[in-house]
N, C-alpha and C. Protein backbone atom coordinates (compact mmCIF):
# COMPACT_ATOMS: atom_id res chain seq x y z
N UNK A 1 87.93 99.42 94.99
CA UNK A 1 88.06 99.11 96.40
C UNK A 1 87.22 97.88 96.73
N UNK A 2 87.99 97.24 98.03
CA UNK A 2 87.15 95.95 97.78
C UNK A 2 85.76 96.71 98.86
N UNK A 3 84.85 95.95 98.83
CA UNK A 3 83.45 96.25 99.70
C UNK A 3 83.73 95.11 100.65
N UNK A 4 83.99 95.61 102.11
CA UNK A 4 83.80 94.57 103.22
C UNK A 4 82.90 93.61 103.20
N UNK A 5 82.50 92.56 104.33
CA UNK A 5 81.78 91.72 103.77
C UNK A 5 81.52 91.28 105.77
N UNK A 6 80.94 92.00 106.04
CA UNK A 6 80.97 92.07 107.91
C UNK A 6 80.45 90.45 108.41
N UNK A 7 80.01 89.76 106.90
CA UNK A 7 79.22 88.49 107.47
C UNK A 7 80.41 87.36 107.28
N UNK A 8 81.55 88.03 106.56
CA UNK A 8 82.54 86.39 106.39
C UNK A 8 83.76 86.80 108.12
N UNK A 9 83.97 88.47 108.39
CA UNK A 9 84.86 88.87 108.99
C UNK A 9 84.60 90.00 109.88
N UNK A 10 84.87 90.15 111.02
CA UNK A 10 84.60 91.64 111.53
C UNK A 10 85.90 92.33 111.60
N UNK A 11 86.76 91.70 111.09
CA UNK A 11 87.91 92.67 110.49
C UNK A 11 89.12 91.76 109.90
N UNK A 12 89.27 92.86 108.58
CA UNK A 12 90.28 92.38 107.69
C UNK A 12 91.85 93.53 107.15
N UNK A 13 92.53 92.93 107.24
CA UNK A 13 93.57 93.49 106.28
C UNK A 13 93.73 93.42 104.71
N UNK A 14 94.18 94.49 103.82
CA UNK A 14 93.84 94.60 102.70
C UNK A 14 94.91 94.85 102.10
N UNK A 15 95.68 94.35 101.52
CA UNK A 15 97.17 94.96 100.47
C UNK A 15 96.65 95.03 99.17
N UNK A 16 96.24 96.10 98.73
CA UNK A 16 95.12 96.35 97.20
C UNK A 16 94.71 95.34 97.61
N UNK A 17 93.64 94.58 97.09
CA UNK A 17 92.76 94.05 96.35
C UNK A 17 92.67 92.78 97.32
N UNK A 18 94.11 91.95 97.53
CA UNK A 18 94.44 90.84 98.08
C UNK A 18 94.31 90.99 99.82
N UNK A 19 92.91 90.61 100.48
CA UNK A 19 92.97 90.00 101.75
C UNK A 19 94.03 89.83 102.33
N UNK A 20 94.97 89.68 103.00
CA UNK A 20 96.12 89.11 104.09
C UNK A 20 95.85 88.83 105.30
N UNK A 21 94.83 89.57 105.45
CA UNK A 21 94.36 88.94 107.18
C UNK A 21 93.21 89.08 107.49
N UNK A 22 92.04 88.26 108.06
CA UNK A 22 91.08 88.86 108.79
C UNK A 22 90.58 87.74 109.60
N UNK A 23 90.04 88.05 110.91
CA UNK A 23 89.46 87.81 111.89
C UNK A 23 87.90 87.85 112.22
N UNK A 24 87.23 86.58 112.96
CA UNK A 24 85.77 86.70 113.05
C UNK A 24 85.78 87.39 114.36
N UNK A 25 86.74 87.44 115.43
CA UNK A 25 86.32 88.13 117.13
C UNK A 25 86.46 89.39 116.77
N UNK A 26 85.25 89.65 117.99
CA UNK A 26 85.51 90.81 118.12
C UNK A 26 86.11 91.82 119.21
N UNK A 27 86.29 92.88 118.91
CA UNK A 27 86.90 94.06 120.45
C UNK A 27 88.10 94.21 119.83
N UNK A 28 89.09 94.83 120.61
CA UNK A 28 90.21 95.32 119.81
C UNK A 28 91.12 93.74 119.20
N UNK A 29 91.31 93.35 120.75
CA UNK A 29 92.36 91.89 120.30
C UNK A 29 92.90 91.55 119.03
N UNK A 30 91.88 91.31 117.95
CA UNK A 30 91.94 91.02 116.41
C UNK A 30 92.65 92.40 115.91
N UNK A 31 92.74 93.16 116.07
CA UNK A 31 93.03 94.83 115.65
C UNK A 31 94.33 94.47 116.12
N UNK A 32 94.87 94.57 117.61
CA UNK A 32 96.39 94.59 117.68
C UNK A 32 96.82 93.45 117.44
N UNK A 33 96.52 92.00 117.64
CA UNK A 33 97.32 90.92 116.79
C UNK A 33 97.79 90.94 115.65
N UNK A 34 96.24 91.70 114.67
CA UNK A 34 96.83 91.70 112.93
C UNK A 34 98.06 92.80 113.01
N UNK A 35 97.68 93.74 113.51
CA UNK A 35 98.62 94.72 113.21
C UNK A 35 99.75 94.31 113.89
N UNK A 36 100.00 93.62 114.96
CA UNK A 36 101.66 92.95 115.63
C UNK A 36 102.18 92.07 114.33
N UNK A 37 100.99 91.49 113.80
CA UNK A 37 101.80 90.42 112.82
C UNK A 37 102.38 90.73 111.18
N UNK A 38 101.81 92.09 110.88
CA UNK A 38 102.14 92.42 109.87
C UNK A 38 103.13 93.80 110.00
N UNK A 39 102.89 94.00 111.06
CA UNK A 39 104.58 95.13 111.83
C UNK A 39 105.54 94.97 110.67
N UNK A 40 105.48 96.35 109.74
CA UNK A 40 106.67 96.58 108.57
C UNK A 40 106.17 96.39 107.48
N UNK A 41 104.99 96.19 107.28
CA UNK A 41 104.20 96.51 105.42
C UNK A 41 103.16 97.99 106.35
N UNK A 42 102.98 98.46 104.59
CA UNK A 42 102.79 99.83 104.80
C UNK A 42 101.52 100.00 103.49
N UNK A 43 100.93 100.62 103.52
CA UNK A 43 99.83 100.99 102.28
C UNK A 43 98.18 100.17 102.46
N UNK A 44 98.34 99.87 103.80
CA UNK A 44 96.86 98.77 104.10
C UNK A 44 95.56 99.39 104.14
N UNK A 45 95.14 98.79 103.90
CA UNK A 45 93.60 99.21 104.06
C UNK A 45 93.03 98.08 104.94
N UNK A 46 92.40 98.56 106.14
CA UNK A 46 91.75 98.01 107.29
C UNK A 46 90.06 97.97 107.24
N UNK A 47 89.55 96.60 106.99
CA UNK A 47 88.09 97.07 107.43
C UNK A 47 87.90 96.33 108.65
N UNK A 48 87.26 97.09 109.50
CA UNK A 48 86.95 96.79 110.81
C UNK A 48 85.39 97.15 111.15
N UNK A 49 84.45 96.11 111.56
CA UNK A 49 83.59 96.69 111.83
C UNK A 49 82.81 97.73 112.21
N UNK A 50 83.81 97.83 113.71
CA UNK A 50 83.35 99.09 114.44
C UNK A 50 84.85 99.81 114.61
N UNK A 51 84.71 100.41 114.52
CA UNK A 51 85.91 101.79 114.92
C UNK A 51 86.18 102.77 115.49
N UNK A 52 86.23 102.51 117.02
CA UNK A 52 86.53 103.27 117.82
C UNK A 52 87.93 104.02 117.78
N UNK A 53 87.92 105.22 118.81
CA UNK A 53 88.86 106.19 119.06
C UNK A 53 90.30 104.76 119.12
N UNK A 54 90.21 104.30 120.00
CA UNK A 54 91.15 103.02 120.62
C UNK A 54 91.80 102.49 119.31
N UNK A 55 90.86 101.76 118.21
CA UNK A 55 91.45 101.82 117.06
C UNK A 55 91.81 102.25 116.40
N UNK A 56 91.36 103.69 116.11
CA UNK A 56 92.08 104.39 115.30
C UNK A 56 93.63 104.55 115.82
N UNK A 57 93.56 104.98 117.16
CA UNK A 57 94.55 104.97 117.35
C UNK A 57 95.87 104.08 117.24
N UNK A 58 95.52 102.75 117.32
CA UNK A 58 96.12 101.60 116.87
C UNK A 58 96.58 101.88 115.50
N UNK A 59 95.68 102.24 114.56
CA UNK A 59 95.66 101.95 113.13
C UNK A 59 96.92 102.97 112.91
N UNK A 60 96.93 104.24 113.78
CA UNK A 60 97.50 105.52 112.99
C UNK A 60 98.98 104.99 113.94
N UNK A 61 99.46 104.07 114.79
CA UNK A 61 100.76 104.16 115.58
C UNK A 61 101.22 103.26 114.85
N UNK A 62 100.59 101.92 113.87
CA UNK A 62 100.92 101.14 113.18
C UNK A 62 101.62 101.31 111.79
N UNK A 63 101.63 102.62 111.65
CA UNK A 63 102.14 103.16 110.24
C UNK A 63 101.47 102.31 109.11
N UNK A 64 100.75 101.57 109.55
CA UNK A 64 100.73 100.07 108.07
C UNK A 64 99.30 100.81 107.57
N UNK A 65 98.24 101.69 108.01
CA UNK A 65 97.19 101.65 107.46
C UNK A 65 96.71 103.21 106.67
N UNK A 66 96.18 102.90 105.64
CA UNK A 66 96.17 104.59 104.86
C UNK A 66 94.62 104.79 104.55
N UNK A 67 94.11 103.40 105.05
CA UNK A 67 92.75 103.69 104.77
C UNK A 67 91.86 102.69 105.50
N UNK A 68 90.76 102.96 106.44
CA UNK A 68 90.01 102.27 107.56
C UNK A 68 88.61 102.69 106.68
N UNK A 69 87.58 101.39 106.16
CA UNK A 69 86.71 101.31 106.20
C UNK A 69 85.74 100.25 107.11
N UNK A 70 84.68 101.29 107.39
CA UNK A 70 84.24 100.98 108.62
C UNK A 70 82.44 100.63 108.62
N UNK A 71 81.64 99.74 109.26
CA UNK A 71 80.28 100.11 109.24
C UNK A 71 79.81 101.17 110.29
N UNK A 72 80.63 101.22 111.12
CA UNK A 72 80.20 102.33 112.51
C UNK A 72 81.93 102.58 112.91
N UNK A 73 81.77 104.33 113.04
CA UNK A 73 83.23 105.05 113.61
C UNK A 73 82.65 105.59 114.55
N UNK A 74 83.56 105.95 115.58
CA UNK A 74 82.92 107.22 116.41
C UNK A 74 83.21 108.45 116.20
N UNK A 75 82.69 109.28 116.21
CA UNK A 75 83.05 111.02 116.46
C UNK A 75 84.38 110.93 116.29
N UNK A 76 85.00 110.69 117.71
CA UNK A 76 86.41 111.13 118.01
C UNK A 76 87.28 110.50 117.10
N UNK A 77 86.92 109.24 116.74
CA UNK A 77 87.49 108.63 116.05
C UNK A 77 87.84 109.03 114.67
N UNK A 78 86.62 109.59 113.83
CA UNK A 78 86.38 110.16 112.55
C UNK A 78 87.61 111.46 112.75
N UNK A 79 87.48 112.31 113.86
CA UNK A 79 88.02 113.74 114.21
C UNK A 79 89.88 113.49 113.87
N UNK A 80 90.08 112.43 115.16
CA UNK A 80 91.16 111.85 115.19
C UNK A 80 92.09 111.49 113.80
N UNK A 81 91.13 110.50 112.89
CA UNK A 81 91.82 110.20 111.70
C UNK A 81 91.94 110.98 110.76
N UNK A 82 91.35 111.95 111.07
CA UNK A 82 90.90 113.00 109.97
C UNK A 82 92.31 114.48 109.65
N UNK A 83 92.49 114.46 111.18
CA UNK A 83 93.71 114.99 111.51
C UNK A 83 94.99 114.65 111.15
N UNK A 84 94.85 113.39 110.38
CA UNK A 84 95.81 112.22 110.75
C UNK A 84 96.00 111.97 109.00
N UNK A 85 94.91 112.23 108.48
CA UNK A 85 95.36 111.89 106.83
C UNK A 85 95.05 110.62 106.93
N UNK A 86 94.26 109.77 107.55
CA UNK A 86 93.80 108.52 107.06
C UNK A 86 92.17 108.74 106.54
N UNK A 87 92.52 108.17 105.76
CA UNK A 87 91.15 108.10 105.26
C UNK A 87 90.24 106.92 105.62
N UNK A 88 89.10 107.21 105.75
CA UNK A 88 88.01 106.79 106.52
C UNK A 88 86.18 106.65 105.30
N UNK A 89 86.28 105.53 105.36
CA UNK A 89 84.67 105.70 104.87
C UNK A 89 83.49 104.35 106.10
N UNK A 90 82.88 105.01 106.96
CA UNK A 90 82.35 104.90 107.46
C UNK A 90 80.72 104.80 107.21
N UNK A 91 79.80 103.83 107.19
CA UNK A 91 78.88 103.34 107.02
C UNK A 91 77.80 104.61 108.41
N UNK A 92 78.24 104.55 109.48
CA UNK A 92 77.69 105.22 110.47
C UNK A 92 78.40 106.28 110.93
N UNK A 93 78.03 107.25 111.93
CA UNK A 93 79.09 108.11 112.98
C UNK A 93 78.41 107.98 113.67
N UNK A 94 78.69 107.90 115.41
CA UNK A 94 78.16 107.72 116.77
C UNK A 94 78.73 108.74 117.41
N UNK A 95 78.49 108.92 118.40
CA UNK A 95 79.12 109.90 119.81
C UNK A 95 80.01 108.88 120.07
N UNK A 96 80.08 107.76 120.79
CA UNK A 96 81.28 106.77 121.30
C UNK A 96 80.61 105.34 121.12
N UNK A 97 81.71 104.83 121.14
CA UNK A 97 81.94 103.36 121.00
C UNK A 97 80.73 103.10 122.27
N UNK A 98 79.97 101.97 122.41
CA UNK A 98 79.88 101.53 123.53
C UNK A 98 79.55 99.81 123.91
N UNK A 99 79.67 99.84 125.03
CA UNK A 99 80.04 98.39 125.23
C UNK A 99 78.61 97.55 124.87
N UNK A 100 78.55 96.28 124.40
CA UNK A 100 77.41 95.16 123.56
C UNK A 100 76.01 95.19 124.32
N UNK A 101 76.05 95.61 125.75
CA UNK A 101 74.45 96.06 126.47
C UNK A 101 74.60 97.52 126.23
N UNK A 102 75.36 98.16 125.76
CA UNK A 102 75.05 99.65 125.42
C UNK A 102 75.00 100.58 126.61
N UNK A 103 75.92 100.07 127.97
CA UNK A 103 75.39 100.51 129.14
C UNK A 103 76.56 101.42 129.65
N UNK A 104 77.43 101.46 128.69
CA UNK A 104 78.77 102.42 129.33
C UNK A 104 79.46 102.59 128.05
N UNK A 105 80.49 103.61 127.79
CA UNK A 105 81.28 103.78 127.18
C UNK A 105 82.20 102.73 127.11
N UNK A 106 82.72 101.71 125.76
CA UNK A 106 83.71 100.89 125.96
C UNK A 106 84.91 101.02 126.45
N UNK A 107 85.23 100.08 126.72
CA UNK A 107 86.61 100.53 127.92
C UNK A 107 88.44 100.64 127.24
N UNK A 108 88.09 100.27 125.28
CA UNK A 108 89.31 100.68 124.80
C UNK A 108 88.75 102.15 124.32
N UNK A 109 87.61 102.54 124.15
CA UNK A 109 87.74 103.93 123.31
C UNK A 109 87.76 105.35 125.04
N UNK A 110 87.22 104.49 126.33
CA UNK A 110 87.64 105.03 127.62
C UNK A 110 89.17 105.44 127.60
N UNK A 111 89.70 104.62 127.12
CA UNK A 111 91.04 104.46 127.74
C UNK A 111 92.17 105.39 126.46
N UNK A 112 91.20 105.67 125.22
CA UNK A 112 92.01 106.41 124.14
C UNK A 112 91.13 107.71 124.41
N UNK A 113 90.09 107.83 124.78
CA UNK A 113 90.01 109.57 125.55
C UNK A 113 90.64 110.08 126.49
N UNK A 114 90.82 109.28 127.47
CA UNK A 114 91.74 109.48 128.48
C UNK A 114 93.30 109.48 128.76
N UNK A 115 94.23 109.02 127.36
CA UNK A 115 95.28 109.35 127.46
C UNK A 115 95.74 109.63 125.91
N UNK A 116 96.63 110.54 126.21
CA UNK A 116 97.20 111.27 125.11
C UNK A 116 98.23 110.48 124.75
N UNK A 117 98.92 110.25 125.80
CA UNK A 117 100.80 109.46 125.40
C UNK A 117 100.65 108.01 124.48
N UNK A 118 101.13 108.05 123.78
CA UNK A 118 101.34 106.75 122.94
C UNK A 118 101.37 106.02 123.63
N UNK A 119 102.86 106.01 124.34
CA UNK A 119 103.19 104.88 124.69
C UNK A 119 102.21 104.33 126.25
N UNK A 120 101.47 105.24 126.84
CA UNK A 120 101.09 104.87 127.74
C UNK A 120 99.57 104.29 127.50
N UNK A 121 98.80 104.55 126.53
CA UNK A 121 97.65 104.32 125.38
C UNK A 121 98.19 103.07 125.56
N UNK A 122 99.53 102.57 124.79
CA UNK A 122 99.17 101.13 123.84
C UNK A 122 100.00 99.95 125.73
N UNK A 123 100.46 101.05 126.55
CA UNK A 123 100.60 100.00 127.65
C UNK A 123 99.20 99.46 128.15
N UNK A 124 98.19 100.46 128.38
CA UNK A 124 96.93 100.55 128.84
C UNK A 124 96.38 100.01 127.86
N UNK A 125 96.33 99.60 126.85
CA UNK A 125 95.29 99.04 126.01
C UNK A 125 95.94 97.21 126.06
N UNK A 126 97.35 97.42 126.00
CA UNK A 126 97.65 95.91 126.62
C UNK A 126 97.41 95.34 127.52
N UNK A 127 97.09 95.93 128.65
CA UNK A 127 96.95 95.90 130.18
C UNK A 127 95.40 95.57 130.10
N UNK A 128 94.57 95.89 129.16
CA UNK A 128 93.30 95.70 129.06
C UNK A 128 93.07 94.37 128.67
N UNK A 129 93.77 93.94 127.29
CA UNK A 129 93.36 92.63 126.79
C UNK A 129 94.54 91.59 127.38
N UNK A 130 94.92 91.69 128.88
CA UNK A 130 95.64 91.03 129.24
C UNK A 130 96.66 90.49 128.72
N UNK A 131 97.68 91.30 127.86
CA UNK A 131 98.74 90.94 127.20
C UNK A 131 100.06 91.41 127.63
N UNK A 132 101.48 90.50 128.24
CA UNK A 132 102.07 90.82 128.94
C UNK A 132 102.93 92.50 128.22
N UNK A 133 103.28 94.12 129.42
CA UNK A 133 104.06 94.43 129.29
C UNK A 133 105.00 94.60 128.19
N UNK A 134 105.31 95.42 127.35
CA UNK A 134 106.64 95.16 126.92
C UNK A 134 107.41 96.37 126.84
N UNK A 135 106.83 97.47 128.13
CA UNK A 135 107.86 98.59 128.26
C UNK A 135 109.28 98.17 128.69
């Protein structure tokens, strides 16, 4: 397995061995772009820095990912994937994601406690990073 490398990327895509994608921003954005752009490969391995509920959830509606390594997951998140048959190796576990002053719960892993429906999750998580609609 490859060993992340959090100082070249805070998140990458993995097809075995071979890199295909990764990103230096952070928050979800980089999470649903890679995964919009590789929509229809399947067997990935995701390292993502942090890994909130919000992402996992991403990761598990994307069909593309079978394995999320992580330096920090949250609880729900770990619970979530766990249910889910993705496998997870996580550096940390937290109670929740929280936002970079540490002063609230982040507002994608808010928004994946608070709704169950897929499709209304990934409207609300678009609606977050200002990305138009596409119900």
């Amino acid at each position: 397995m490859t060993v992340p490398d959090f100082t070249l990327y805070s998140l990458a895509l993995y097809r075995g061995e071979k890199r295909i994608h990764s990103s230096t921003a952070g928050g979800l954005r980089p999470l649903f772009e890679a995964l919009a752009q590789h929509r229809g490969l399947t067997g990935l391995t995701l390292h993502d820095r942090v890994t909130g509920l919000a992402a996992a959830r991403l990761a598990v509606l994307s069909g593309a990912i079978i394995h999320i390594v992580t330096g920090v997951a949250s609880a729900p998140a770990v619970e979530f994937l766990d249910r889910r048959g993705i496998l997870l190796t996580a550096g940390a576990v937290v109670d929740r994601i929280l936002t970079r002053d540490k002063s609230a719960v982040c507002p994608g892993e808010r928004i994946a406690l608070a709704t169950e429906d897929p499709t209304v999750f990934v409207q609300q998580i678009r609606q977050m990073l200002g990305l138009p609609d596409r119900s």
